[in-house]
C-alpha atoms as a PDB file:
ATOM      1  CA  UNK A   1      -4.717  18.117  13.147  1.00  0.00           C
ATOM      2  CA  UNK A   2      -5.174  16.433   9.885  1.00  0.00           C
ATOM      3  CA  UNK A   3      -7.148  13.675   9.514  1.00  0.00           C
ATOM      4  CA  UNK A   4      -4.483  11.328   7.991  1.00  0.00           C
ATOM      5  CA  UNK A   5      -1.874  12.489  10.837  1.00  0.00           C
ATOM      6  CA  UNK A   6      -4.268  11.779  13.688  1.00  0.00           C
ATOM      7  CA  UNK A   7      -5.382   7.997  11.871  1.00  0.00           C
ATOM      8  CA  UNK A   8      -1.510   7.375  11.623  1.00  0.00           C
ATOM      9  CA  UNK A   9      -0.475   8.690  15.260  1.00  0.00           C
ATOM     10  CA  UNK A  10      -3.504   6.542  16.235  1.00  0.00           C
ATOM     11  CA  UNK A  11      -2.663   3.657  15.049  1.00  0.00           C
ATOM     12  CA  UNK A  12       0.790   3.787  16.430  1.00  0.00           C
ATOM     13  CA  UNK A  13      -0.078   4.615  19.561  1.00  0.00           C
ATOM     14  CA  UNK A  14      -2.186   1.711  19.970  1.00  0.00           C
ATOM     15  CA  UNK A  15       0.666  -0.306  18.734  1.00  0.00           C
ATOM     16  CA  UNK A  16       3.103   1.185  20.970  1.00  0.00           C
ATOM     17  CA  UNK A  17      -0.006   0.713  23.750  1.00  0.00           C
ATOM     18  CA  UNK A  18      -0.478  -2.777  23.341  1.00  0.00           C
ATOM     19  CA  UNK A  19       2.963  -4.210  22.180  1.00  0.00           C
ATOM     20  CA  UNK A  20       5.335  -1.640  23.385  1.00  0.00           C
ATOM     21  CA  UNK A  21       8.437  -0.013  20.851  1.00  0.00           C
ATOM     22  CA  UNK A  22      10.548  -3.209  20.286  1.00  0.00           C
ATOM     23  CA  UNK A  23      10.109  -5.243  16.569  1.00  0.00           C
ATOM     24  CA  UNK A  24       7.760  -2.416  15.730  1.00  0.00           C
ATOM     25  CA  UNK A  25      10.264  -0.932  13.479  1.00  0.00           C
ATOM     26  CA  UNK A  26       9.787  -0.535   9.907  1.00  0.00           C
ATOM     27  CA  UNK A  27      13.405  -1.098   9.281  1.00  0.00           C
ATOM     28  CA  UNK A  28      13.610  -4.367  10.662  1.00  0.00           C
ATOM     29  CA  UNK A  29      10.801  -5.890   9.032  1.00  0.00           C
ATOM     30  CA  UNK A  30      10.915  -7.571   6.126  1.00  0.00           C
ATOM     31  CA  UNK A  31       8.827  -5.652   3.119  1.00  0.00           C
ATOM     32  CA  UNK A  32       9.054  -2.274   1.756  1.00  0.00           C
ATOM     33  CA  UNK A  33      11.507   0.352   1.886  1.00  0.00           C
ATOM     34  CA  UNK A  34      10.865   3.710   0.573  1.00  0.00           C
ATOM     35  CA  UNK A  35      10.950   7.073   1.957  1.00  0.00           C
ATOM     36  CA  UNK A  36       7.287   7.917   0.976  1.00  0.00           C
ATOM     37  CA  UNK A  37       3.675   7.068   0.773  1.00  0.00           C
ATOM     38  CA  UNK A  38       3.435   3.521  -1.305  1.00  0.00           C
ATOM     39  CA  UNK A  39       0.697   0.697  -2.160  1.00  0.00           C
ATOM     40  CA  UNK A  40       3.309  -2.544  -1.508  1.00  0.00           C
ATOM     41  CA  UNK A  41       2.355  -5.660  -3.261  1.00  0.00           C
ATOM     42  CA  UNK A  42       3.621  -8.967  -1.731  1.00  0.00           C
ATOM     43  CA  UNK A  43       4.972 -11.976  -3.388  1.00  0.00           C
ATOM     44  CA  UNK A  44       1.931 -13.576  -2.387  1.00  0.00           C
ATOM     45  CA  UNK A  45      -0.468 -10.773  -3.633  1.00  0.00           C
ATOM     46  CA  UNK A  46      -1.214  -8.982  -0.668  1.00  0.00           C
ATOM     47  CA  UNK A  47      -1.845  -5.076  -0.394  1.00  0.00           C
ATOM     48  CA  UNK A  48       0.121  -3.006   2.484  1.00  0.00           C
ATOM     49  CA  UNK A  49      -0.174   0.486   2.638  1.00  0.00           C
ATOM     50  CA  UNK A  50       3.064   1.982   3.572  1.00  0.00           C
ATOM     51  CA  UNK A  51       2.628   5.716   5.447  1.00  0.00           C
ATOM     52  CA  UNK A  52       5.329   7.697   5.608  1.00  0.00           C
ATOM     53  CA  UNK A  53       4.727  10.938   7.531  1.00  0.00           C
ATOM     54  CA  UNK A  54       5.770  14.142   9.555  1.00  0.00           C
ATOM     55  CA  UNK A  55       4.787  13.236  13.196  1.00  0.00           C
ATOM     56  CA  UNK A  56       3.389  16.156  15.523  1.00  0.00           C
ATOM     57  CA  UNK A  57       2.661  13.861  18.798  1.00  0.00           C
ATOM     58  CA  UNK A  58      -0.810  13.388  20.519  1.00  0.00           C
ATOM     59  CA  UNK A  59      -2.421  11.596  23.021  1.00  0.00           C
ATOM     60  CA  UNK A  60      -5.929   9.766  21.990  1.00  0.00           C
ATOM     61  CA  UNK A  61      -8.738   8.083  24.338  1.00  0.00           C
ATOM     62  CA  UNK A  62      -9.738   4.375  24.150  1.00  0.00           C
ATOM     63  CA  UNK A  63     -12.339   5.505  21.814  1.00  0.00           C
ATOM     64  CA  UNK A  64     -10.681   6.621  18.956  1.00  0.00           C
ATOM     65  CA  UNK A  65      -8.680   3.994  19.107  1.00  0.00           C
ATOM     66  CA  UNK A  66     -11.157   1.687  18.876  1.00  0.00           C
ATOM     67  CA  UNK A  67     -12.020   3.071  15.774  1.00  0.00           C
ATOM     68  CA  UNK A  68      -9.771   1.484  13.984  1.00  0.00           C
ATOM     69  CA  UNK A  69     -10.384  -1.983  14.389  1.00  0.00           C
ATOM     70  CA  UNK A  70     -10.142  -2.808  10.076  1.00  0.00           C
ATOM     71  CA  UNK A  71      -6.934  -2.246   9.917  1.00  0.00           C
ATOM     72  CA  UNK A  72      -3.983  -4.760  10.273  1.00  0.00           C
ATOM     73  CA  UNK A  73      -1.108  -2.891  11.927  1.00  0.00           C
ATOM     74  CA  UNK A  74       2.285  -4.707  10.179  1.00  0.00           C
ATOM     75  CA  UNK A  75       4.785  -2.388  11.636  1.00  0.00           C
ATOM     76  CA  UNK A  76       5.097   1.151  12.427  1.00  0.00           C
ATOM     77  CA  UNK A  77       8.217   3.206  13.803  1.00  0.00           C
ATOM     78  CA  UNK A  78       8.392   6.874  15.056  1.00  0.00           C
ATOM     79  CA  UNK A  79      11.937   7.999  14.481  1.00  0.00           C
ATOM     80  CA  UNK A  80      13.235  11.629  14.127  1.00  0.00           C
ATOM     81  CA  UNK A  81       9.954  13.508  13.970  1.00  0.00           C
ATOM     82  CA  UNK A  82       8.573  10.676  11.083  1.00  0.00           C
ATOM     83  CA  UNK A  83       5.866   8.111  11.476  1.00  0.00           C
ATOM     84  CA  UNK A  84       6.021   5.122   9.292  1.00  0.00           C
ATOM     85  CA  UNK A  85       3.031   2.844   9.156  1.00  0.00           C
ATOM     86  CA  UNK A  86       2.885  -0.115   7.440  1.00  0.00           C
ATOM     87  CA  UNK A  87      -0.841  -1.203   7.607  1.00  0.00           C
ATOM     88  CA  UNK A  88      -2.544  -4.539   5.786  1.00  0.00           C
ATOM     89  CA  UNK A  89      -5.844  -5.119   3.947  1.00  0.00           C
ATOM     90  CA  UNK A  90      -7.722  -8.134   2.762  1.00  0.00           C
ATOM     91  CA  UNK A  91      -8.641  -6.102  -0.480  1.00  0.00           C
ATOM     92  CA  UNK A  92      -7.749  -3.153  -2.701  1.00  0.00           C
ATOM     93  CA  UNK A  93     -11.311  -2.193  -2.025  1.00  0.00           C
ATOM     94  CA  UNK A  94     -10.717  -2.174   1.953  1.00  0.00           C
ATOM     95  CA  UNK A  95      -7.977  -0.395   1.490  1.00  0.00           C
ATOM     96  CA  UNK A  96      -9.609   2.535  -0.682  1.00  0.00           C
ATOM     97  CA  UNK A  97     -12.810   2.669   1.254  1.00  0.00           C
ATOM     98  CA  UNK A  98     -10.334   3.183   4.631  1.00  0.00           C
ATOM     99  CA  UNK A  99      -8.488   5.706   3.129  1.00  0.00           C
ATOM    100  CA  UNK A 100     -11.678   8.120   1.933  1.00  0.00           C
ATOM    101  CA  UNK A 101     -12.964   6.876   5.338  1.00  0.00           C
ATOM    102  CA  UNK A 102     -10.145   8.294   7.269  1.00  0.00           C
ATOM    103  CA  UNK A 103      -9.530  11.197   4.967  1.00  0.00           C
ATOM    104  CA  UNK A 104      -6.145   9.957   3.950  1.00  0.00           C
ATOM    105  CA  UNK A 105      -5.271  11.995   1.128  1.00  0.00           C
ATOM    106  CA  UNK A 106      -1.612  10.416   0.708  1.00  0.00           C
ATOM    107  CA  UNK A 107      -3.189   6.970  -0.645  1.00  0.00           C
ATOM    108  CA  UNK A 108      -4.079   8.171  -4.096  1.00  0.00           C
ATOM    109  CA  UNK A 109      -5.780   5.357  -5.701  1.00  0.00           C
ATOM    110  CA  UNK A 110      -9.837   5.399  -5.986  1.00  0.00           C
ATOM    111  CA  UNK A 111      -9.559   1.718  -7.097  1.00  0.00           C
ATOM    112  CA  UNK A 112      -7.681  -1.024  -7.009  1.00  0.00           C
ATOM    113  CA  UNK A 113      -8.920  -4.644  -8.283  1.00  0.00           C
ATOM    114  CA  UNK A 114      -6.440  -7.400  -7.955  1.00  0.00           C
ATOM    115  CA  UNK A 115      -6.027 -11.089  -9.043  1.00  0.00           C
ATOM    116  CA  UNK A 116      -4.259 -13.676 -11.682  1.00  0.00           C
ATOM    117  CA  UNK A 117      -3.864 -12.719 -14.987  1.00  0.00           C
ATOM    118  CA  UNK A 118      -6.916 -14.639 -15.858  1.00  0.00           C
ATOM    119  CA  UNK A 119      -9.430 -13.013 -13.813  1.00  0.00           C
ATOM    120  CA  UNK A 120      -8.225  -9.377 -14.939  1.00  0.00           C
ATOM    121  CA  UNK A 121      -7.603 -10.862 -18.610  1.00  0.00           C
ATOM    122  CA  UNK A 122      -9.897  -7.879 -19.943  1.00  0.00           C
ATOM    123  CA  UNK A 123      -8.061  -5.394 -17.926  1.00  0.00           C
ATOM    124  CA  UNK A 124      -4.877  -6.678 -19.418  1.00  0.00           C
ATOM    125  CA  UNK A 125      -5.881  -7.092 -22.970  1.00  0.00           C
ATOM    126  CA  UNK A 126      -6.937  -3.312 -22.741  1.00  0.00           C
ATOM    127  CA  UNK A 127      -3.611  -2.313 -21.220  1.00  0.00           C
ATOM    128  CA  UNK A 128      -1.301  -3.650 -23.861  1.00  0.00           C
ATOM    129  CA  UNK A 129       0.534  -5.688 -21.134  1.00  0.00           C
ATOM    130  CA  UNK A 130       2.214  -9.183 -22.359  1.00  0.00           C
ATOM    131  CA  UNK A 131      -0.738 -11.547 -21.634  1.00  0.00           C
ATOM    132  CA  UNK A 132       0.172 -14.773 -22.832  1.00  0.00           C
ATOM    133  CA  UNK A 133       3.722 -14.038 -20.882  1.00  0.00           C
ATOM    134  CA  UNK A 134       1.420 -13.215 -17.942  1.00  0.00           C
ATOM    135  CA  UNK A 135      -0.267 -16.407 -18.082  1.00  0.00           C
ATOM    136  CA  UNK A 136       2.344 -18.643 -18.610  1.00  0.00           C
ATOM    137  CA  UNK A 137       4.317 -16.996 -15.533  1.00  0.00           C
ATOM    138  CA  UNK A 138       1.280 -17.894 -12.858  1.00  0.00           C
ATOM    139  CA  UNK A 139       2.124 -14.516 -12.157  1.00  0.00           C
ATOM    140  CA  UNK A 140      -0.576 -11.909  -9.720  1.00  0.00           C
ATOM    141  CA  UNK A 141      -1.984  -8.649 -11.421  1.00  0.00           C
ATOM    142  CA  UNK A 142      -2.573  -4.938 -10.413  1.00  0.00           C
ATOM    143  CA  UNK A 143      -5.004  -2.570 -11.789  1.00  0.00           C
ATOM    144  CA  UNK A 144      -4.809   1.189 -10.424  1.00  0.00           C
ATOM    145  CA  UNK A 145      -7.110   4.265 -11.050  1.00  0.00           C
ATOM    146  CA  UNK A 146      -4.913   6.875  -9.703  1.00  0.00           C
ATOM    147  CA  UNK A 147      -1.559   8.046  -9.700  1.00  0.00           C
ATOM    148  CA  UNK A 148       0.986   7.048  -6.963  1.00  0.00           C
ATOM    149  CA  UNK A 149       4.096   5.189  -5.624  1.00  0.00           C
ATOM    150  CA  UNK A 150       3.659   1.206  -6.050  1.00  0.00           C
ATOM    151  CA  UNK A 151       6.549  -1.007  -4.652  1.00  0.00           C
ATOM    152  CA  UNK A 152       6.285  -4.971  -5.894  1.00  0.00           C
ATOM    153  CA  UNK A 153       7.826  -7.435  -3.765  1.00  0.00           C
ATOM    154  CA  UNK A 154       8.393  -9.910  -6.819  1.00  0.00           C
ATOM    155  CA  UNK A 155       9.734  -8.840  -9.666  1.00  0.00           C
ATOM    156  CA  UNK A 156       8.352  -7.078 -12.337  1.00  0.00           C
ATOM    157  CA  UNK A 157       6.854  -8.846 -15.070  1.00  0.00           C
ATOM    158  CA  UNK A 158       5.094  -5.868 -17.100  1.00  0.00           C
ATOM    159  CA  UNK A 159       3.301  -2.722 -16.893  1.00  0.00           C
ATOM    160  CA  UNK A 160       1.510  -0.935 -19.243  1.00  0.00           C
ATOM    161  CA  UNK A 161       2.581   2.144 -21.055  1.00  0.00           C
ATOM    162  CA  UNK A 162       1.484   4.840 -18.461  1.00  0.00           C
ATOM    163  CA  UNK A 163       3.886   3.561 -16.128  1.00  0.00           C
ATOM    164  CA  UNK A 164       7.392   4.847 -15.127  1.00  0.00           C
ATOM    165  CA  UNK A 165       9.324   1.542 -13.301  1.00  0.00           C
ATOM    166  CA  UNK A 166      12.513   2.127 -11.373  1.00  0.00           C
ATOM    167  CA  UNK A 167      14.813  -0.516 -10.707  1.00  0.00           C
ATOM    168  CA  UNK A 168      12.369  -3.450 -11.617  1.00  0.00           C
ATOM    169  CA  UNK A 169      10.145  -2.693  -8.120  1.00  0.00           C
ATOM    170  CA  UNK A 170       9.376   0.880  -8.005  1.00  0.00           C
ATOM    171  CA  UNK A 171       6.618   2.295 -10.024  1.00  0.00           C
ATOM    172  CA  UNK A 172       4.825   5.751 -10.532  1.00  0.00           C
ATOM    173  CA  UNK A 173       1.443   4.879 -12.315  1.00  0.00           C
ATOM    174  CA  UNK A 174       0.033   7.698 -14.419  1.00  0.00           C
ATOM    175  CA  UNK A 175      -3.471   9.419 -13.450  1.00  0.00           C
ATOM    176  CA  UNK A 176      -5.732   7.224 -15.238  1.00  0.00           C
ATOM    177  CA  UNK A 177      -5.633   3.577 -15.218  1.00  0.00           C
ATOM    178  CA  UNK A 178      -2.439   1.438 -14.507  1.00  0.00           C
ATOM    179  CA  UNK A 179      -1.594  -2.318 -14.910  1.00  0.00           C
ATOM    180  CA  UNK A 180       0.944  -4.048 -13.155  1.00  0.00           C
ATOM    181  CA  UNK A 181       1.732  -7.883 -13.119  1.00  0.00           C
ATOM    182  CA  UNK A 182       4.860  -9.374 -10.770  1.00  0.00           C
ATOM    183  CA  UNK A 183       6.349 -12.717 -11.855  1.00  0.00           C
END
């Protein structure tokens, strides 16, 4: 088995271990929806990584559960052979280093630095993104190496050039580096 599918049937199964099936479902909490792989950014500027895979089943010891322990479980389903896992991290850093920990090769990104507009002001500048609109907004900034699925919670403020946004929440960044910023 993969390592990505036996971190995600892990991690569910020590959900499903300690808290049993009910409120675990992705579809009832509040947050992302999409039907693959994201980075979700929160109002508040908080990463989730939302997993979205084919399920296969397992059983796993205390051990390897254990193994785990980083990782913020915010929901996770299993429904019609697909495991969704919606997992939290104090840091776009955390959240890379887990995923090349794990061997997670549906989290894309090899770095992800966030913060206000002012403390990624270079970043920014570089991008071509509005930063005096940025500012004024108080709004929280993204910057990506890697291309992938983000999903914003806010709105979208900006993003630079190499981005593709759909509907105002959804964006595909392009392979090099991306810059978001939410109002």
């Amino acid at each position: 088995m993969k390592k990505k599918l036996l971190a995600a049937a892990v991690v569910l199964t020590a959900v499903l271990m300690l808290g049993g099936c009910e409120g675990l479902s992705a579809k009832n909490a509040k947050g992302p929806e999409t039907e693959e792989s994201c980075l979700y950014i929160t109002k508040d500027g908080n990463l989730q990584w939302v997993s979205v895979e084919t399920y296969e089943g397992g059983s796993y010891s205390k051990e390897e559960l254990l193994d785990f322990e980083p990782v913020t479980l915010v929901s996770g389903s299993l429904e019609k052979g697909k495991a969704v896992l919606i997992t939290s991290y104090d840091s776009g850093e955390s959240l890379v280093d887990f995923a090349s920990e794990i061997g997670d090769d549906t989290m894309p990104f090899t770095e992800i630095k966030t913060g206000t507009p002012e403390e990624l002001s270079e970043d920014l500048k570089a991008a071509g993104v509005d930063y005096e609109a940025a500012l004024a907004t108080g709004s929280f900034a993204v910057v990506l190496q890697g291309e992938g699925m983000v999903q914003t919670e806010a709105d979208l403020l900006d993003a630079d050039g190499g981005c593709d946004v759909h509907d105002g929440h959804f964006i595909k960044t392009g392979s090099g580096t991306s810059v978001i910023v939410t109002k």
